[in-house]
Protein backbone atom coordinates (compact mmCIF):
# COMPACT_ATOMS: atom_id res chain seq x y z
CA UNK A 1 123.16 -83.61 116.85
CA UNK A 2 120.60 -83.94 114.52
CA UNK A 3 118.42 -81.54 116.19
CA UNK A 4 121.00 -78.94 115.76
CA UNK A 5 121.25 -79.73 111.89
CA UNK A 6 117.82 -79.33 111.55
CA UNK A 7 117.73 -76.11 113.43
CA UNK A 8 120.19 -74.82 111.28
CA UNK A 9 118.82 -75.35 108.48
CA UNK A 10 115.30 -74.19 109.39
CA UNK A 11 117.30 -70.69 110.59
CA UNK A 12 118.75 -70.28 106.94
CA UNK A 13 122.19 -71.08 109.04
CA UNK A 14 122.53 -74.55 106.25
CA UNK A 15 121.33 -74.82 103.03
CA UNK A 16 118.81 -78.00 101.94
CA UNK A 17 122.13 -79.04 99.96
CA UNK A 18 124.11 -78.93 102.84
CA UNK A 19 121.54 -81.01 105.45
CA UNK A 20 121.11 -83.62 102.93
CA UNK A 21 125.15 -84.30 102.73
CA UNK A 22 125.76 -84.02 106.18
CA UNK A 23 122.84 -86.80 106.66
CA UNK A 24 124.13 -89.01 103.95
CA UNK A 25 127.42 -88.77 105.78
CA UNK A 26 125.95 -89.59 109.13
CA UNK A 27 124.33 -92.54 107.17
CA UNK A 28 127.54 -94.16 106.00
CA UNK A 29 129.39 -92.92 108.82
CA UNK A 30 128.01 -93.11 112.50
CA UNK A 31 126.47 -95.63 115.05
CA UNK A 32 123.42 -93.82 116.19
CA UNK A 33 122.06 -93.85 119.27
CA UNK A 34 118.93 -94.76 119.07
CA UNK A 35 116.81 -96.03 115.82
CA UNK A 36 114.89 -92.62 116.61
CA UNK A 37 118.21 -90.53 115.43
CA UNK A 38 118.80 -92.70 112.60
CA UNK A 39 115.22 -92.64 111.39
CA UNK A 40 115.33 -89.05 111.56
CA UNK A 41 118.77 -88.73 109.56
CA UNK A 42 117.81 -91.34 106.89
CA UNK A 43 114.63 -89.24 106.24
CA UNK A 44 116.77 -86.16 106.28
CA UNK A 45 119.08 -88.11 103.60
CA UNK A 46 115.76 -88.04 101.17
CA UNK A 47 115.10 -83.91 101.35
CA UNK A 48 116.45 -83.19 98.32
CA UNK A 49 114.58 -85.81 96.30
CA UNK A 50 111.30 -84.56 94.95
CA UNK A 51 109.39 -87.28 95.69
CA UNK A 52 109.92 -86.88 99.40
CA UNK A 53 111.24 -82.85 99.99
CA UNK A 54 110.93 -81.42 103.53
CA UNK A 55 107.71 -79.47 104.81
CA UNK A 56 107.42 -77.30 107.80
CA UNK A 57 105.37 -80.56 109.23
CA UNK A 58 108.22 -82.80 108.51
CA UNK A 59 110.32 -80.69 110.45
CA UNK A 60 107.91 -80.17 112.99
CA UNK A 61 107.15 -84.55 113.16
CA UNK A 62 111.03 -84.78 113.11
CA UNK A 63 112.30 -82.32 116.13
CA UNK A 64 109.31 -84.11 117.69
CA UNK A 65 110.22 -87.64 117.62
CA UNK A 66 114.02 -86.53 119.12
CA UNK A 67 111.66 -85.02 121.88
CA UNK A 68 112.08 -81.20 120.48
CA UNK A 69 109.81 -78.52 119.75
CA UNK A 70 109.62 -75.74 117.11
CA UNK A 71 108.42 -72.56 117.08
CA UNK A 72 107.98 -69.76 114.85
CA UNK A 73 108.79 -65.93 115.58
CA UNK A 74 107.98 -63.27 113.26
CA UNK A 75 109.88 -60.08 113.23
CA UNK A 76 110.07 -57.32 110.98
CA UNK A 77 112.73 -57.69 108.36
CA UNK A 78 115.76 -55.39 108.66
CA UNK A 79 115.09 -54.11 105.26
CA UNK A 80 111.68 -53.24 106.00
CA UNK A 81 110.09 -49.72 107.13
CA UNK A 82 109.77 -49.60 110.67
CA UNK A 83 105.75 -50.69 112.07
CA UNK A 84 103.98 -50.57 114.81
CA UNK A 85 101.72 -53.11 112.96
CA UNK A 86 102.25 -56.89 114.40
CA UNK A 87 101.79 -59.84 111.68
CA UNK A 88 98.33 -60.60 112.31
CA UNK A 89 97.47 -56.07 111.34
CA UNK A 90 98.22 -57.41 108.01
């Protein structure tokens, strides 16, 4: 569950707007199954504070902890000329 929240927001699927309400939500809302989940949510509930915001490495420390991996895949942008160049041609 919150895996899949955080995916979508990393895929542009949920805006930063919309995690942070769905974890504030799941804050005053659910039982959580473990104090991992609710960890994860709670620091989820703090994104859109400026103080705390939401790196790539938060992300990556969050998926972690719920025993979850991400990974990156570049592709070249539909708007973009077609290459034979890969990302690291420049």
């Amino acid at each position: 569950m919150v895996a899949d929240q955080l995916a979508a927001y990393l895929r542009h699927g949920a805006s930063l707007a919309q995690l942070v309400d769905w974890a504030e939500q799941q804050m005053a809302e659910s039982d959580f199954e473990s104090e991992t989940a609710r960890d994860a949510v709670a620091r989820l509930g703090l994104a859109d504070v400026r103080a705390f915001g939401l790196t790539w490495e938060d992300c990556e420390e969050i998926l972690h902890n719920l025993g979850f991996a991400a990974h990156v895949e570049i592709a070249v942008s539909a708007g973009s000329p077609t290459s034979s160049r890969t990302p690291s041609q420049g």
